[in-house]
PDB file of N, CA and C in Angstrom:
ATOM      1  N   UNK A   1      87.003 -29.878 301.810  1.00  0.00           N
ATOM      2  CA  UNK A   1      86.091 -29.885 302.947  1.00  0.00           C
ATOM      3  C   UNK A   1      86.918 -29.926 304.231  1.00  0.00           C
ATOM      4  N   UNK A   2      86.526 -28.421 305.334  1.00  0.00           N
ATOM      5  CA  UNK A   2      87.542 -29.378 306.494  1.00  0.00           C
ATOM      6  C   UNK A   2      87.310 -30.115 307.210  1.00  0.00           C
ATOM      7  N   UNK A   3      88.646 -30.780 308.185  1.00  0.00           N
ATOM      8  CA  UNK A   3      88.211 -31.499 308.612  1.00  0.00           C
ATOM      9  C   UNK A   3      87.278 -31.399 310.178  1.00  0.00           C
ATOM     10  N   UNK A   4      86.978 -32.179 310.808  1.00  0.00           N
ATOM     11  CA  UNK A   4      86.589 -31.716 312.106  1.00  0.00           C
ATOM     12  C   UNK A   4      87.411 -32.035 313.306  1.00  0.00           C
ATOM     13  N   UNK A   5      87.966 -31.455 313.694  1.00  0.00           N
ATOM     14  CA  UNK A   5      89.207 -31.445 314.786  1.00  0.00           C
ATOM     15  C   UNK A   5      88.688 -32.155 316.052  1.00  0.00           C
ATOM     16  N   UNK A   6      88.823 -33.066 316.339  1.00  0.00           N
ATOM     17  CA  UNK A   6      88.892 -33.759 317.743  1.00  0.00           C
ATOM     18  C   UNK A   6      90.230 -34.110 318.363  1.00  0.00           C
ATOM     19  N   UNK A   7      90.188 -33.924 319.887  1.00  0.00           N
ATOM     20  CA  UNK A   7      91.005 -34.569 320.719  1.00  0.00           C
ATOM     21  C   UNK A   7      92.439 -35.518 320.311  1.00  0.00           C
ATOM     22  N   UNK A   8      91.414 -36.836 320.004  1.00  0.00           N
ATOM     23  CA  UNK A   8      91.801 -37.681 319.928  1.00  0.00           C
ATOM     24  C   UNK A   8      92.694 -37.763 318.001  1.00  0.00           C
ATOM     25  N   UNK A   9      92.299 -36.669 317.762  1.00  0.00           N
ATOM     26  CA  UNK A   9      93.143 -36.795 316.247  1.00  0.00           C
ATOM     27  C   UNK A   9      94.136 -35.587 316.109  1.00  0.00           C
ATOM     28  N   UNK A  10      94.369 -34.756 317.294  1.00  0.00           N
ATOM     29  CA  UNK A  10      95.006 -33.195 317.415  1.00  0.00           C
ATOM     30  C   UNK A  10      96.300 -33.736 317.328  1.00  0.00           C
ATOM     31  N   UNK A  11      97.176 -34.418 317.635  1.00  0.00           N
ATOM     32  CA  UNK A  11      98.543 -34.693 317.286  1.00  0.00           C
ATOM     33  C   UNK A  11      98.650 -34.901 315.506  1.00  0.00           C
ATOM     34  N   UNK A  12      98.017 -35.848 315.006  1.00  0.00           N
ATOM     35  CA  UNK A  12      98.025 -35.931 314.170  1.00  0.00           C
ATOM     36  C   UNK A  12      98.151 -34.931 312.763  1.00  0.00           C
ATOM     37  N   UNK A  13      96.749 -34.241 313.075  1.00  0.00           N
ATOM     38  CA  UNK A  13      96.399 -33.399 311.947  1.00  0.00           C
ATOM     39  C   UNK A  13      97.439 -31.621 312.721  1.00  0.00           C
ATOM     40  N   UNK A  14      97.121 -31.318 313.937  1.00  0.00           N
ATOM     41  CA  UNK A  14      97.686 -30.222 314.057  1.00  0.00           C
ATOM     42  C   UNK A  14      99.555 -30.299 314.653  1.00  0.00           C
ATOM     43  N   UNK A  15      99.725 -30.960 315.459  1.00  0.00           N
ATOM     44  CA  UNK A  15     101.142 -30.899 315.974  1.00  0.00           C
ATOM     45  C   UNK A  15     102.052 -31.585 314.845  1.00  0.00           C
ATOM     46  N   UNK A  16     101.564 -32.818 314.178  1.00  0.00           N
ATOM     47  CA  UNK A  16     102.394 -33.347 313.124  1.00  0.00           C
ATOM     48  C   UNK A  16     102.422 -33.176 312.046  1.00  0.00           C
ATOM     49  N   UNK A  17     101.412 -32.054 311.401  1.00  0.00           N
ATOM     50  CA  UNK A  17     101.361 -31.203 310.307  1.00  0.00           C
ATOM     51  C   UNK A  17     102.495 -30.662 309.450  1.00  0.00           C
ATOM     52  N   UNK A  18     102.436 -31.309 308.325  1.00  0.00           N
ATOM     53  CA  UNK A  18     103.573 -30.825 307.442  1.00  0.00           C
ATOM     54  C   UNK A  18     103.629 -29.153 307.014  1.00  0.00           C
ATOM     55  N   UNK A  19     102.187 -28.932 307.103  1.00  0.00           N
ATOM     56  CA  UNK A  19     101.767 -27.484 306.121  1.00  0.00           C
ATOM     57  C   UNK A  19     100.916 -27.016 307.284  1.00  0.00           C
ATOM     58  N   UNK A  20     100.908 -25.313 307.793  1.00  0.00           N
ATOM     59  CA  UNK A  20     100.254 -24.605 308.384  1.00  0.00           C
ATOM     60  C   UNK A  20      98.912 -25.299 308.554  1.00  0.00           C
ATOM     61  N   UNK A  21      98.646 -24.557 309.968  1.00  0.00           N
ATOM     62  CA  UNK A  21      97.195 -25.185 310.193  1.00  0.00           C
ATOM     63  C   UNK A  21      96.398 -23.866 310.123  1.00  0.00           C
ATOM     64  N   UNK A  22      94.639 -24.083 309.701  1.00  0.00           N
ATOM     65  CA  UNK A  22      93.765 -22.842 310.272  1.00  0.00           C
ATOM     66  C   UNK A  22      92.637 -23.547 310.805  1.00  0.00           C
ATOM     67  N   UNK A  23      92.541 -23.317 312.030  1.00  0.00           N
ATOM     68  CA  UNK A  23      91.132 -24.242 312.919  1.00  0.00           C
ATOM     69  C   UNK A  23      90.494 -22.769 312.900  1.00  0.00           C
ATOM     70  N   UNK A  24      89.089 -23.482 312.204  1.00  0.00           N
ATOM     71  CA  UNK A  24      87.902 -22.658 313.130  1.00  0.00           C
ATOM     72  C   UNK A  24      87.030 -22.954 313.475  1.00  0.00           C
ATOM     73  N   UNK A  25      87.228 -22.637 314.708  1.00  0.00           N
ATOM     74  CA  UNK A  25      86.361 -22.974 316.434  1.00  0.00           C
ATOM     75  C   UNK A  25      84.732 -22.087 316.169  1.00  0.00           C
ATOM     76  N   UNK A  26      83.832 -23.298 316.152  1.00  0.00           N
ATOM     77  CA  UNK A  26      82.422 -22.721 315.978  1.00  0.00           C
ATOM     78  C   UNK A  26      81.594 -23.389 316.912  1.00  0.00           C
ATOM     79  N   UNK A  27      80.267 -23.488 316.593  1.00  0.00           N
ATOM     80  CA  UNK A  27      79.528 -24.029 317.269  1.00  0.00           C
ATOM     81  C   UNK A  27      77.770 -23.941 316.085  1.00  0.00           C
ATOM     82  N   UNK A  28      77.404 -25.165 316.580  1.00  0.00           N
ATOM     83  CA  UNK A  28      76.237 -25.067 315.384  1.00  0.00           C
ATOM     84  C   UNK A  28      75.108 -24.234 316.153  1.00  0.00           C
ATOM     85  N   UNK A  29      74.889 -23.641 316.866  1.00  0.00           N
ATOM     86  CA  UNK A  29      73.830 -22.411 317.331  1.00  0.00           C
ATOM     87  C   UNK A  29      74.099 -20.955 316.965  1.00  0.00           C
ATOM     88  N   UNK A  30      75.661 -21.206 316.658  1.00  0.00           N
ATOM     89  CA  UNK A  30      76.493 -19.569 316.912  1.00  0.00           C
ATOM     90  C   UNK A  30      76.181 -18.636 315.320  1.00  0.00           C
ATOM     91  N   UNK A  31      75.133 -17.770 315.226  1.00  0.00           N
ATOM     92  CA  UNK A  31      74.978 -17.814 313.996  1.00  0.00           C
ATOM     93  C   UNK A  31      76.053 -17.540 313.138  1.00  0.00           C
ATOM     94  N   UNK A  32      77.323 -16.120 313.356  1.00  0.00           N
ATOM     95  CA  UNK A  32      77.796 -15.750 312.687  1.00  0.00           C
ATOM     96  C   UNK A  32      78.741 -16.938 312.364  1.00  0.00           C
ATOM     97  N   UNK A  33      78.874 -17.782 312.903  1.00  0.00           N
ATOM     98  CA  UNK A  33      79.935 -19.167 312.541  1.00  0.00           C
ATOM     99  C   UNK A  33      78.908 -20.069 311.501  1.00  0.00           C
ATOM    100  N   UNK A  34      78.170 -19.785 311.568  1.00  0.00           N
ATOM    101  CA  UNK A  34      76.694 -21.026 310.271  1.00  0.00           C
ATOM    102  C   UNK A  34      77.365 -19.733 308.807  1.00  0.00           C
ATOM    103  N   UNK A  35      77.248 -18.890 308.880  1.00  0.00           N
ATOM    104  CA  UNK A  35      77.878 -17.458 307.838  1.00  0.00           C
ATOM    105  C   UNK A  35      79.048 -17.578 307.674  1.00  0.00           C
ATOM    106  N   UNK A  36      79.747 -18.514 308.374  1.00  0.00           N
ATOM    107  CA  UNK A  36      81.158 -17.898 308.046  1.00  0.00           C
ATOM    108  C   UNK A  36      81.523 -19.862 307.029  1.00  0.00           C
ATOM    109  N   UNK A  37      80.741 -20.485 307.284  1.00  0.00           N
ATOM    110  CA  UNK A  37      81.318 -21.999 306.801  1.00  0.00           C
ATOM    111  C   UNK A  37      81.444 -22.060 305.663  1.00  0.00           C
ATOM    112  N   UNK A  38      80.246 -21.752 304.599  1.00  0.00           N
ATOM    113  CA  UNK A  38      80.602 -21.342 303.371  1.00  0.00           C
ATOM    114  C   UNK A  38      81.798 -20.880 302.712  1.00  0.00           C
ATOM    115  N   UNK A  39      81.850 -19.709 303.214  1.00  0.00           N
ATOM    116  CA  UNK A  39      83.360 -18.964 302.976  1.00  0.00           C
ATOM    117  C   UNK A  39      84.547 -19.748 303.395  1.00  0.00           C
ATOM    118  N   UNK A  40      84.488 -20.331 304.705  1.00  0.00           N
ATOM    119  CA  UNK A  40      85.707 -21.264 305.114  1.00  0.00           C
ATOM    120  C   UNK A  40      85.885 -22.119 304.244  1.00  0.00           C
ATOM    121  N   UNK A  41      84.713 -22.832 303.567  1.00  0.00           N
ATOM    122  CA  UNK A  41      85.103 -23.939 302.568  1.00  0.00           C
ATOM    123  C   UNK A  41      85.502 -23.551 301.611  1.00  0.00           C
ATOM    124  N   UNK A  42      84.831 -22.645 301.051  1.00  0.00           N
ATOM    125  CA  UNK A  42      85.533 -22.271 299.930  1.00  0.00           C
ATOM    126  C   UNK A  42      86.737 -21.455 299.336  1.00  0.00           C
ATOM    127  N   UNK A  43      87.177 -21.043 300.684  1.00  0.00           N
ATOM    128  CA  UNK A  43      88.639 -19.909 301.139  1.00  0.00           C
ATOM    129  C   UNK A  43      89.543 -21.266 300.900  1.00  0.00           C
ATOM    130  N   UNK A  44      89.238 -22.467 301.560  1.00  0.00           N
ATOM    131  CA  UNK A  44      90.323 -23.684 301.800  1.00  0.00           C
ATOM    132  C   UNK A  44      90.342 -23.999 300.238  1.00  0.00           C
ATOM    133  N   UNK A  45      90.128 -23.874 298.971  1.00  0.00           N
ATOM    134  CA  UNK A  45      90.152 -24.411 297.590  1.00  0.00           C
ATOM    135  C   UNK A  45      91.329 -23.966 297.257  1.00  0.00           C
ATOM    136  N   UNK A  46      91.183 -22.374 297.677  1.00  0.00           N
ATOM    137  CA  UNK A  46      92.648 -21.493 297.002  1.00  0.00           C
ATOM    138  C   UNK A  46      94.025 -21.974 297.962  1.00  0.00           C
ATOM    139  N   UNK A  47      93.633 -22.837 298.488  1.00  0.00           N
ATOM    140  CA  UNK A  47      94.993 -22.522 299.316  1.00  0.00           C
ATOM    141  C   UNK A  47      95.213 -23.978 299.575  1.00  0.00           C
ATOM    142  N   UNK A  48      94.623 -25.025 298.706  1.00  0.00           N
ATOM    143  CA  UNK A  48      95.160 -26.472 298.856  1.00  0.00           C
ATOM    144  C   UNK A  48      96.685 -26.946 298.410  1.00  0.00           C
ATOM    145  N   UNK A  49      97.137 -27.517 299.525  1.00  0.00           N
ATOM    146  CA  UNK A  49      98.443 -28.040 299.833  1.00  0.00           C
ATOM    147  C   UNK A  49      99.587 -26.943 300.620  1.00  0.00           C
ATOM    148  N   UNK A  50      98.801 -25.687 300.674  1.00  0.00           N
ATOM    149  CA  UNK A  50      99.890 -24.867 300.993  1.00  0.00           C
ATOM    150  C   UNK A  50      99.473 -25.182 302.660  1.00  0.00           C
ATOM    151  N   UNK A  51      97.878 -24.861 302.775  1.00  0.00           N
ATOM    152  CA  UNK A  51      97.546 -24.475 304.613  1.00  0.00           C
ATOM    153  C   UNK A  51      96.452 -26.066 304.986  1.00  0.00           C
ATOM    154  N   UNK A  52      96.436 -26.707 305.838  1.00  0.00           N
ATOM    155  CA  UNK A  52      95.065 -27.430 306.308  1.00  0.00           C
ATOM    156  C   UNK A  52      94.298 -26.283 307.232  1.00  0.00           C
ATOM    157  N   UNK A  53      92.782 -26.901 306.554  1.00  0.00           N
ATOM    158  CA  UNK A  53      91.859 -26.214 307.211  1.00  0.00           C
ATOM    159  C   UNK A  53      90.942 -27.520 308.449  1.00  0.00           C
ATOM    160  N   UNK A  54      90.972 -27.367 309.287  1.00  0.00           N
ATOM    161  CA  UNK A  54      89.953 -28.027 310.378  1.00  0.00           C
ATOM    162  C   UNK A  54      89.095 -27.425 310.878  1.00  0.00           C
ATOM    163  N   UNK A  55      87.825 -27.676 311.399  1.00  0.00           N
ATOM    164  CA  UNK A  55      87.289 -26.815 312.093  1.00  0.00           C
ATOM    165  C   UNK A  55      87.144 -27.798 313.584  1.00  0.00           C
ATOM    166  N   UNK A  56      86.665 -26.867 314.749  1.00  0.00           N
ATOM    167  CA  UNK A  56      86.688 -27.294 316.048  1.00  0.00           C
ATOM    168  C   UNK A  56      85.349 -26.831 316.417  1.00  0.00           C
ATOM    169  N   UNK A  57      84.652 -27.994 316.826  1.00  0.00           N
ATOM    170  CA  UNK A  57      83.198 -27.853 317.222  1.00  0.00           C
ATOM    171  C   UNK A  57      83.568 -27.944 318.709  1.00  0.00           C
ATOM    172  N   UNK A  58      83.227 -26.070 319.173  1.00  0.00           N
ATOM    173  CA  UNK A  58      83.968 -26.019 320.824  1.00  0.00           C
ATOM    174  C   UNK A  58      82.710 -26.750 321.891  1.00  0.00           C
ATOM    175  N   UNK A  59      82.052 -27.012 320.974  1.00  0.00           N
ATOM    176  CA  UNK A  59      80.576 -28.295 322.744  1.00  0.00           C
ATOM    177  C   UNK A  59      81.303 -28.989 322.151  1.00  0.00           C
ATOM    178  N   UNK A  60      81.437 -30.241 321.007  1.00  0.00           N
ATOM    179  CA  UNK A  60      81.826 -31.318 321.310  1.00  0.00           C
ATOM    180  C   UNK A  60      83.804 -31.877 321.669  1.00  0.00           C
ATOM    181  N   UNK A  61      84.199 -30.619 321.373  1.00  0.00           N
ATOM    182  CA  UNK A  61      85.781 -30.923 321.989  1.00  0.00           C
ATOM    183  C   UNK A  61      85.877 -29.742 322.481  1.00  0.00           C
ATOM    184  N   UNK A  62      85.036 -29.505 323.941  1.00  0.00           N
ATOM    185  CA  UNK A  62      85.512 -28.313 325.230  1.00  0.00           C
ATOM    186  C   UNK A  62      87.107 -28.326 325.689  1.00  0.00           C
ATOM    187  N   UNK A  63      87.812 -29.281 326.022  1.00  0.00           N
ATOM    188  CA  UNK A  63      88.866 -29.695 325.861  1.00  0.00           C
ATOM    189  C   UNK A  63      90.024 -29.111 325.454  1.00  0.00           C
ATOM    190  N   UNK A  64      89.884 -28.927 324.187  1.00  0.00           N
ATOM    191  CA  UNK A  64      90.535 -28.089 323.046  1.00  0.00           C
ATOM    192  C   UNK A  64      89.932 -26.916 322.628  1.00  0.00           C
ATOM    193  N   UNK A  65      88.979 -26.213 323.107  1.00  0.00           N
ATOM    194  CA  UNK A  65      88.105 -25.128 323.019  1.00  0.00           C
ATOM    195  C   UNK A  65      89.373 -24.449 324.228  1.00  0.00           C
ATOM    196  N   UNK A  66      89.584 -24.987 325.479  1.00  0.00           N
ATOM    197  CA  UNK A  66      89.804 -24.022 326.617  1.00  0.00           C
ATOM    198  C   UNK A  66      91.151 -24.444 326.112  1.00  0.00           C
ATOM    199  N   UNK A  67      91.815 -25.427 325.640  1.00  0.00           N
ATOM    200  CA  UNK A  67      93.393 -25.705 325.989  1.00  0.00           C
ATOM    201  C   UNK A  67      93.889 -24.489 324.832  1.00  0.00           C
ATOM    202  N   UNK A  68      93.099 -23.816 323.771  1.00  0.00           N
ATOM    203  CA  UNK A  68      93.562 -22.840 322.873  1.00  0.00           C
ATOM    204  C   UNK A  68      92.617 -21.336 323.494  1.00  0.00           C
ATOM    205  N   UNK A  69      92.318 -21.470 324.492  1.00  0.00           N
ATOM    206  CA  UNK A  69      92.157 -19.671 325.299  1.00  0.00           C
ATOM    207  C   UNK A  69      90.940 -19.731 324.453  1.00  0.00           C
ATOM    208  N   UNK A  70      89.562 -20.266 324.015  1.00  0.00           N
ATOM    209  CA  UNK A  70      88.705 -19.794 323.166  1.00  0.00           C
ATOM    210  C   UNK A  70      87.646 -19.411 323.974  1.00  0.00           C
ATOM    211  N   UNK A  71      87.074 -17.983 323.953  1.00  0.00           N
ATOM    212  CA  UNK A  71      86.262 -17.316 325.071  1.00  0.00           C
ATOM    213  C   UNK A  71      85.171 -16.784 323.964  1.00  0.00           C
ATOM    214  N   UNK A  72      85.259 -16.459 322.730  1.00  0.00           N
ATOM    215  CA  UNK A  72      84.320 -16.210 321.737  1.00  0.00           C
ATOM    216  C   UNK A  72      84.288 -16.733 320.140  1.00  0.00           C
ATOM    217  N   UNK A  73      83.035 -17.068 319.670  1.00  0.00           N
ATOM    218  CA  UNK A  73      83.312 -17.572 318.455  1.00  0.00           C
ATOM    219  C   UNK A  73      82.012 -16.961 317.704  1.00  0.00           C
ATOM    220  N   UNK A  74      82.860 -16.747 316.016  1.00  0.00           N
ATOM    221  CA  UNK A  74      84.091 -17.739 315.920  1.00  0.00           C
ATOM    222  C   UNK A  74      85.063 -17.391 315.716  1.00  0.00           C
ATOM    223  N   UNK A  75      86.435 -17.998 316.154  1.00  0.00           N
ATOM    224  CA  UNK A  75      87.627 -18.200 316.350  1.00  0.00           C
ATOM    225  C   UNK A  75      88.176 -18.735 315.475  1.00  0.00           C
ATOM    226  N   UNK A  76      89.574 -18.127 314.351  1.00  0.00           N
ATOM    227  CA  UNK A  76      89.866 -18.297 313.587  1.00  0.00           C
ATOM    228  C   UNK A  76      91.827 -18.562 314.075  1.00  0.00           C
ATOM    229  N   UNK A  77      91.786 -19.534 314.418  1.00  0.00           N
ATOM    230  CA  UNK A  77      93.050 -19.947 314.853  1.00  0.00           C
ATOM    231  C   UNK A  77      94.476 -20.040 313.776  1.00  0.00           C
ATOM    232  N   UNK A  78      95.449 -19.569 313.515  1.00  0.00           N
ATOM    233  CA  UNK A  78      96.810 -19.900 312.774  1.00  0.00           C
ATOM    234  C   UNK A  78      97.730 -20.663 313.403  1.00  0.00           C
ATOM    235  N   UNK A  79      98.079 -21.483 313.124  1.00  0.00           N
ATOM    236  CA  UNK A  79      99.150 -22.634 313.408  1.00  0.00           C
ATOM    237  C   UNK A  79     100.204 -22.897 312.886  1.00  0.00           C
ATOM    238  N   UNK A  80     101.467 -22.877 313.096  1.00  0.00           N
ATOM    239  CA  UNK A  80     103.168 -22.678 312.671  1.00  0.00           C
ATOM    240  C   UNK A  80     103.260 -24.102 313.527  1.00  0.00           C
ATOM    241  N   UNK A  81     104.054 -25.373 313.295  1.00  0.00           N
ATOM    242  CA  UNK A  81     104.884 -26.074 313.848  1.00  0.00           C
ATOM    243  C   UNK A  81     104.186 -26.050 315.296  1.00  0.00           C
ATOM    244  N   UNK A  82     102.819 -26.466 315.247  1.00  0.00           N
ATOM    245  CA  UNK A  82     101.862 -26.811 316.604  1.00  0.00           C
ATOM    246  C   UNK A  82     101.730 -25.518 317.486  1.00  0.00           C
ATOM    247  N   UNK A  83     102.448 -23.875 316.959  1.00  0.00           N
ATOM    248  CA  UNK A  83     102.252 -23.174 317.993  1.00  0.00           C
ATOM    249  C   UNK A  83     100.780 -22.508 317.107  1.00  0.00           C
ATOM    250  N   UNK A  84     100.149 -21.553 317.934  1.00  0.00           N
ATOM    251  CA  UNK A  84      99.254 -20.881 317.467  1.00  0.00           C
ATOM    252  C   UNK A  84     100.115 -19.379 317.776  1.00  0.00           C
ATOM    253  N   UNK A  85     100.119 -19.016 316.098  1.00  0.00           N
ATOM    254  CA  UNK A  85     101.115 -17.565 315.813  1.00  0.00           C
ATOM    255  C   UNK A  85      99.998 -16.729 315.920  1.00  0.00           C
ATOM    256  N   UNK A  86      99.189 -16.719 315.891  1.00  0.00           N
ATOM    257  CA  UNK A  86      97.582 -15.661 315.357  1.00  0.00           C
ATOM    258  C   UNK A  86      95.898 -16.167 315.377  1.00  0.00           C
ATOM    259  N   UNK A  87      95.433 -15.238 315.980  1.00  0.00           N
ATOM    260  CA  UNK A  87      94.019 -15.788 316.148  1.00  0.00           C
ATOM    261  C   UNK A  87      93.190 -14.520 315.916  1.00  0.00           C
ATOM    262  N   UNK A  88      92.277 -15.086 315.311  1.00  0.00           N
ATOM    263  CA  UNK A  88      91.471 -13.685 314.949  1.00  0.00           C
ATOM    264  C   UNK A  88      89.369 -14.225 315.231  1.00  0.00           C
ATOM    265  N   UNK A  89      89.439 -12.998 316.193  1.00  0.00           N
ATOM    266  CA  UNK A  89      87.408 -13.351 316.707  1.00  0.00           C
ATOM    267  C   UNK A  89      86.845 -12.551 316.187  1.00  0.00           C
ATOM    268  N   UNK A  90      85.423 -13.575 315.497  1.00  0.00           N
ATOM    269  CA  UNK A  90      85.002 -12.986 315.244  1.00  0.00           C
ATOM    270  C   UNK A  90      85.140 -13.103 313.595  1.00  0.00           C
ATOM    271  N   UNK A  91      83.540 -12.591 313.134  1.00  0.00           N
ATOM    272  CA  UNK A  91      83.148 -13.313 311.998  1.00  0.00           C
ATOM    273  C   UNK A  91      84.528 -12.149 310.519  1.00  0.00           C
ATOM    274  N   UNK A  92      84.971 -12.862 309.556  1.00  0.00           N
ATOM    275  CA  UNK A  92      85.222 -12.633 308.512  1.00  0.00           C
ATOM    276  C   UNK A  92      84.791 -12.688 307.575  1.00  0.00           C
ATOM    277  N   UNK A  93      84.457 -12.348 306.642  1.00  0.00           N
ATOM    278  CA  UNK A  93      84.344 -11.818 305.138  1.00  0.00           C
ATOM    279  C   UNK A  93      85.206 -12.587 304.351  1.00  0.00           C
ATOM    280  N   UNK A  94      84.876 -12.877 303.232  1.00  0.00           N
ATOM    281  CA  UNK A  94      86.299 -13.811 302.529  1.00  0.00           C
ATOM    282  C   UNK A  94      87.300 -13.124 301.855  1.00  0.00           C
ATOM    283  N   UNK A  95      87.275 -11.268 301.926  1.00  0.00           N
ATOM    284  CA  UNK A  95      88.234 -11.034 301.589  1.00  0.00           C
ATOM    285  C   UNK A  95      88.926 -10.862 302.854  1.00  0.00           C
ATOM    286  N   UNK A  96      88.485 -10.482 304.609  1.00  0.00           N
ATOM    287  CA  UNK A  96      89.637 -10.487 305.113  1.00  0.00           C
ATOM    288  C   UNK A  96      90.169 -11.940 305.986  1.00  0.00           C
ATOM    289  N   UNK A  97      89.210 -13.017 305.544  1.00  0.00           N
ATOM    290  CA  UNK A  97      90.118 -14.173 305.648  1.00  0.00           C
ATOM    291  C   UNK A  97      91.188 -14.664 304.777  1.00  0.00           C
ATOM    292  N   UNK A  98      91.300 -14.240 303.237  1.00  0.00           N
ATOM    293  CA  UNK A  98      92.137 -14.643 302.607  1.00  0.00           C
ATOM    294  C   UNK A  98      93.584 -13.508 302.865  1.00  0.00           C
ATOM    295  N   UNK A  99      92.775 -12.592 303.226  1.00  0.00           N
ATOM    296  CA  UNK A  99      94.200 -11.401 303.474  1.00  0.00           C
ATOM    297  C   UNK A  99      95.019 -12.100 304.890  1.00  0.00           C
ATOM    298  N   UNK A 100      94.267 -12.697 305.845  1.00  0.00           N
ATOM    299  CA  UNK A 100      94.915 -13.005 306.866  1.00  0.00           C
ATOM    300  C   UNK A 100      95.773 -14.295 307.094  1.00  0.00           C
ATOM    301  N   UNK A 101      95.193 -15.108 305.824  1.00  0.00           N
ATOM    302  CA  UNK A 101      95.606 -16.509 305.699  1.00  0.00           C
ATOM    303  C   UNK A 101      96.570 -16.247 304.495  1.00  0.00           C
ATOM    304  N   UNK A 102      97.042 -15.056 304.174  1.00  0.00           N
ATOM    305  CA  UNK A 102      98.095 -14.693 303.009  1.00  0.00           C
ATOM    306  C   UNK A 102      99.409 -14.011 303.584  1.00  0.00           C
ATOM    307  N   UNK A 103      98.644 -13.135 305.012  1.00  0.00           N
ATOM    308  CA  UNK A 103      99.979 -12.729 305.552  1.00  0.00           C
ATOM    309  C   UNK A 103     100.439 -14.045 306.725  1.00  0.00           C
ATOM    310  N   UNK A 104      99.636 -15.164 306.638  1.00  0.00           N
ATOM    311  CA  UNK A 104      99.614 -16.138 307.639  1.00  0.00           C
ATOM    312  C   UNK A 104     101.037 -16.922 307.088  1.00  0.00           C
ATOM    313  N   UNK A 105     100.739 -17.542 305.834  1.00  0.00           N
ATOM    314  CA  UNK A 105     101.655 -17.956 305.092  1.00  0.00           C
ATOM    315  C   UNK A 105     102.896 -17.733 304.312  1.00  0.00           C
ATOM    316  N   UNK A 106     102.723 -16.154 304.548  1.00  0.00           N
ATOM    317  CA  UNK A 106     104.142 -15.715 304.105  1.00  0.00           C
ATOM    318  C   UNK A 106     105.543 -16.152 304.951  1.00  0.00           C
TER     319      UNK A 106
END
């Protein structure tokens, strides 16, 4: 299950991260992000211990919505050693989230 990314826990889970991060930035009105959660959860099964998955609810941490450039969702963020290497808008399919979270991790 991921987790839900706040502020106050972003050092933790994303900058001090042992293993790649993938935040995705939604919002509970945004439909194609209510379509895409399913798949997010269940994309994160195949890929336990290699990547963390969080998601970022951009109304309740605006904050971290603007401090990562997020202008549309949903926003499928990649994370290397706290940088963001890749971001992809806009709804996915679970085959091209696993293709992207495969060339993410190579």
């Amino acid at each position: 299950m991921p987790i839900e990314l706040t502020a106050a826990d972003f050092k933790t889970e994303v900058t001090e991260s042992s293993v790649p991060v993938i935040i995705k930035a939604f919002a509970t009105w945004c439909g194609p992000c209510i379509q895409m959660g399913p798949i997010f959860k269940e994309i994160e099964k195949l890929f336990v211990g290699k990547v963390k998955f969080l998601e970022l609810n951009v109304d309740q941490a605006r904050d971290l919505a603007i401090q990562f450039g997020i202008t549309s969702i949903p926003t499928i963020l990649f994370i290397k050693n706290g940088v963001v290497v890749n971001k992809e808008i806009g709804y996915l399919d679970a085959e091209a989230l696993t293709n992207s979270i495969q060339q993410f991790i190579k």
